[in-house]
N, C-alpha and C. Protein backbone atom coordinates (compact mmCIF):
# COMPACT_ATOMS: atom_id res chain seq x y z
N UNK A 1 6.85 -12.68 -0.51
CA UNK A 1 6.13 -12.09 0.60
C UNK A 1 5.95 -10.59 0.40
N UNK A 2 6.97 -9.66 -0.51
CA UNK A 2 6.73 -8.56 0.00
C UNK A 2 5.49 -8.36 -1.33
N UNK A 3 5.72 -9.08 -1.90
CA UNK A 3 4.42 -8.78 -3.26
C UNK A 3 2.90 -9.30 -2.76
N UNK A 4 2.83 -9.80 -1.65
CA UNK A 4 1.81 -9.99 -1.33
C UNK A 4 1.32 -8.80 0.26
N UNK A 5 2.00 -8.20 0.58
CA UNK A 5 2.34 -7.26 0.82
C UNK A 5 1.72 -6.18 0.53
N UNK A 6 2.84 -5.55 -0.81
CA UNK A 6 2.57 -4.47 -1.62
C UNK A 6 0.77 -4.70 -1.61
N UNK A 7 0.29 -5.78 -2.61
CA UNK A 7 -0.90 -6.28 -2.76
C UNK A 7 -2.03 -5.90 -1.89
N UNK A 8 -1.95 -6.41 -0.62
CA UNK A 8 -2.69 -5.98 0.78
C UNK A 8 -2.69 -4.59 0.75
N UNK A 9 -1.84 -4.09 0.77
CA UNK A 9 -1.67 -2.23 1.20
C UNK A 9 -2.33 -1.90 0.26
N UNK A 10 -1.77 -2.11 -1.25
CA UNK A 10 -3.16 -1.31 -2.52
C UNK A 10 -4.24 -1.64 -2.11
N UNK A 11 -5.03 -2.69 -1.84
CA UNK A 11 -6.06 -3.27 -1.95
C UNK A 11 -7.05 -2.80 -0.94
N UNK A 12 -6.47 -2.56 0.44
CA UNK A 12 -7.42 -2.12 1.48
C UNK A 12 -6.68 -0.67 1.22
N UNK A 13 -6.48 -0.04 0.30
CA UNK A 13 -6.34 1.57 0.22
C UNK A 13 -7.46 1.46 -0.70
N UNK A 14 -7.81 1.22 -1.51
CA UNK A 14 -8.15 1.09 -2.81
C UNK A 14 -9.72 0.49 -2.35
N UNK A 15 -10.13 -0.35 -1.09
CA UNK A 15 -10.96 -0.75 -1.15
C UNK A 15 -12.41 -0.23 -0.51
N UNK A 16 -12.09 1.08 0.21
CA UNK A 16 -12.75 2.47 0.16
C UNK A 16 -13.37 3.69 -0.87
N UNK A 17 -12.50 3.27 -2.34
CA UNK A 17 -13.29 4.13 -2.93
C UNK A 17 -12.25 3.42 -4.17
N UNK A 18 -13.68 3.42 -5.59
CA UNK A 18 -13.22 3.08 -6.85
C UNK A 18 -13.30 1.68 -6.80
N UNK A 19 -13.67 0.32 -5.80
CA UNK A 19 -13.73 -1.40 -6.15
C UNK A 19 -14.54 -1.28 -6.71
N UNK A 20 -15.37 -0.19 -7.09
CA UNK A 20 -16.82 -0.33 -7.79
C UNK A 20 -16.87 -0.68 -9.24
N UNK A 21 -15.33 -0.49 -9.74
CA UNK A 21 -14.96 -0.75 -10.85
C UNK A 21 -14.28 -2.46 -11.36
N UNK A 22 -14.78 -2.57 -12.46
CA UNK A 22 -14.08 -4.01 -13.00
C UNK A 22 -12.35 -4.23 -11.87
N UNK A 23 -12.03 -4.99 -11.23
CA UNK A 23 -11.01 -5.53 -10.87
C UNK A 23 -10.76 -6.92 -11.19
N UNK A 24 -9.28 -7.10 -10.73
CA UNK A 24 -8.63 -8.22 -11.44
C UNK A 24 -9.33 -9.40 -10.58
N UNK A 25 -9.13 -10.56 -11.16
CA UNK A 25 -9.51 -11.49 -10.00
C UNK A 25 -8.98 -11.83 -8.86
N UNK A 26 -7.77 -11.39 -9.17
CA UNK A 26 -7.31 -11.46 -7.85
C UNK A 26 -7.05 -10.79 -6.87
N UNK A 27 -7.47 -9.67 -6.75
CA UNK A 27 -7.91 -8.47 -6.20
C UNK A 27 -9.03 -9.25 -5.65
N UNK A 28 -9.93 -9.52 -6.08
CA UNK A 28 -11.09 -9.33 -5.98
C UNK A 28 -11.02 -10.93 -5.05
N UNK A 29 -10.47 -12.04 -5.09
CA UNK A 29 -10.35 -12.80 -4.24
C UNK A 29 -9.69 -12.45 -2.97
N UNK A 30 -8.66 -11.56 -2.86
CA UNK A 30 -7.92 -11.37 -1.96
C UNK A 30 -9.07 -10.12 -0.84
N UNK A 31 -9.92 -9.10 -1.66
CA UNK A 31 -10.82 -8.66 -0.71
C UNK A 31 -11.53 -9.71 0.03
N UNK A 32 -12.14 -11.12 -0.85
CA UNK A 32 -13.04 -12.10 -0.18
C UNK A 32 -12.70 -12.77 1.07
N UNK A 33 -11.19 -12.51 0.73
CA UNK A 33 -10.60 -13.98 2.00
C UNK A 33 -10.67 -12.83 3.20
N UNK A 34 -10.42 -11.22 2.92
CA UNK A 34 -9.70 -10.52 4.26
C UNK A 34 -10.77 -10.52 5.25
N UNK A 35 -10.30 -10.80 6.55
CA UNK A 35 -11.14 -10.86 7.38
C UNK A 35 -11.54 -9.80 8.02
N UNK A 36 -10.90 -8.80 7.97
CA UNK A 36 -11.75 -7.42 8.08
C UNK A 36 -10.71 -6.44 9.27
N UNK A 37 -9.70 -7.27 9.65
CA UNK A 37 -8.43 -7.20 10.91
C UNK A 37 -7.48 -6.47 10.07
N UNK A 38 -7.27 -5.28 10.36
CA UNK A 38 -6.02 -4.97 10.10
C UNK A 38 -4.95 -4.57 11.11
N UNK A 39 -3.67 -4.38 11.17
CA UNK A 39 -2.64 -5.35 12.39
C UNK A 39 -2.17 -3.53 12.71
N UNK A 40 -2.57 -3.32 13.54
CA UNK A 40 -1.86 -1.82 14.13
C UNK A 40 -0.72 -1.70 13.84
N UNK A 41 0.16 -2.52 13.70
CA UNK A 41 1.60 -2.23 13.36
C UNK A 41 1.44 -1.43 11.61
N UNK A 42 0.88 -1.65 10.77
CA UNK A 42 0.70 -1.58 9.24
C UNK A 42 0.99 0.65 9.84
N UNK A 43 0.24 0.93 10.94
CA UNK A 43 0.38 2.41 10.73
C UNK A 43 1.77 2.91 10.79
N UNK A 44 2.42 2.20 11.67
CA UNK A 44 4.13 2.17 11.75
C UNK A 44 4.83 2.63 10.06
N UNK A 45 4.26 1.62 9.32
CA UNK A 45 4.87 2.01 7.93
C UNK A 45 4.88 3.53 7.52
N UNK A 46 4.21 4.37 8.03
CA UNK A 46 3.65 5.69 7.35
C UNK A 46 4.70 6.35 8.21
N UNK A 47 5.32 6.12 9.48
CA UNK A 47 6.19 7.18 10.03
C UNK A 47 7.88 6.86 9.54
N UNK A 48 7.72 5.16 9.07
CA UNK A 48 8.70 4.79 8.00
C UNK A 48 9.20 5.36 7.06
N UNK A 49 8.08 5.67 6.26
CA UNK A 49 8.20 6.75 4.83
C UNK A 49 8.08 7.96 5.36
N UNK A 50 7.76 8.20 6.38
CA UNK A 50 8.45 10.05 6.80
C UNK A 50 9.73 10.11 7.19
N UNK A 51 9.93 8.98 7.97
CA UNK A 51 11.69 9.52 8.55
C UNK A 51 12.12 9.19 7.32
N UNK A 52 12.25 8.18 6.28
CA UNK A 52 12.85 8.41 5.12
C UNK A 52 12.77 9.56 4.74
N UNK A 53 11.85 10.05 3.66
CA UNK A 53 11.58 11.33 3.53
C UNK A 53 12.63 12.63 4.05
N UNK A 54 13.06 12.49 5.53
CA UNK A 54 13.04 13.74 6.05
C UNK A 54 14.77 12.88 6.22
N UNK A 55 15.32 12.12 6.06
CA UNK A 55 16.54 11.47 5.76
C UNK A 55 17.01 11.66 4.86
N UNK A 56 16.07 12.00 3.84
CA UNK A 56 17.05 11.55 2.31
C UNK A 56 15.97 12.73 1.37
N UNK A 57 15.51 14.16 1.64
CA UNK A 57 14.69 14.64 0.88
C UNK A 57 15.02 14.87 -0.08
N UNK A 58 16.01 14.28 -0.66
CA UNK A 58 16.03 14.20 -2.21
C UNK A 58 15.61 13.51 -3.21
N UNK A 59 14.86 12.58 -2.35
CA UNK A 59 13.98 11.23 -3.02
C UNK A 59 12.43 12.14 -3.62
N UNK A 60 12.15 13.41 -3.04
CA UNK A 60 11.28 14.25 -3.55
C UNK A 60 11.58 14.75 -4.78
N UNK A 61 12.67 15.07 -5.03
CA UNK A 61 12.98 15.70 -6.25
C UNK A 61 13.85 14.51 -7.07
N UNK A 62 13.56 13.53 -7.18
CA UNK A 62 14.19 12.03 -8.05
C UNK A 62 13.23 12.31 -8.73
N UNK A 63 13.62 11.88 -10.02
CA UNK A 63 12.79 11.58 -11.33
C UNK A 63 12.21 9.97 -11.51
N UNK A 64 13.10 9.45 -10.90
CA UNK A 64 12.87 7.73 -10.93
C UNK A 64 11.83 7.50 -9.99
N UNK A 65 10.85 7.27 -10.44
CA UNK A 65 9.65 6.69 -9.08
C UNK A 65 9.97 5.62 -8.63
N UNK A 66 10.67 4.50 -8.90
CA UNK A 66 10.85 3.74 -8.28
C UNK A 66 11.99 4.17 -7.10
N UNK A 67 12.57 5.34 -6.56
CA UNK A 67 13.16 6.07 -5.51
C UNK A 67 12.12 6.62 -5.10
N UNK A 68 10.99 7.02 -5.26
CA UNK A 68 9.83 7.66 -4.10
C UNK A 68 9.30 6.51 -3.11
């Protein structure tokens, strides 16, 4: 679930500027099916990654991206 997830979030970030380019197919199926709804809660995530952020600002200066 959360890889389909991750998936959704790139995809409708991503699907504003640059789909103009070759994508995978499954990208490109997963734009076909979306119905165009996105769930108000999804903005919640962004004050998620700030209180992190402002919890732990050392995740700014980590070398490991997989800690950003």
């Amino acid at each position: 679930m959360a890889t389909a997830v991750t998936l959704w979030q790139k995809l409708i970030r991503n699907s504003q500027h640059g789909f103009d380019t070759l994508q995978p197919a499954q990208s490109r199926a997963l734009l076909a099916s979306h119905n165009g709804t996105i769930p108000g809660d999804l903005t919640f995530l962004v004050w998620l990654h700030l209180l992190r952020v402002v919890t732990f600002p050392e995740i700014l200066m980590s070398k490991d991206p997989r800690n950003r």
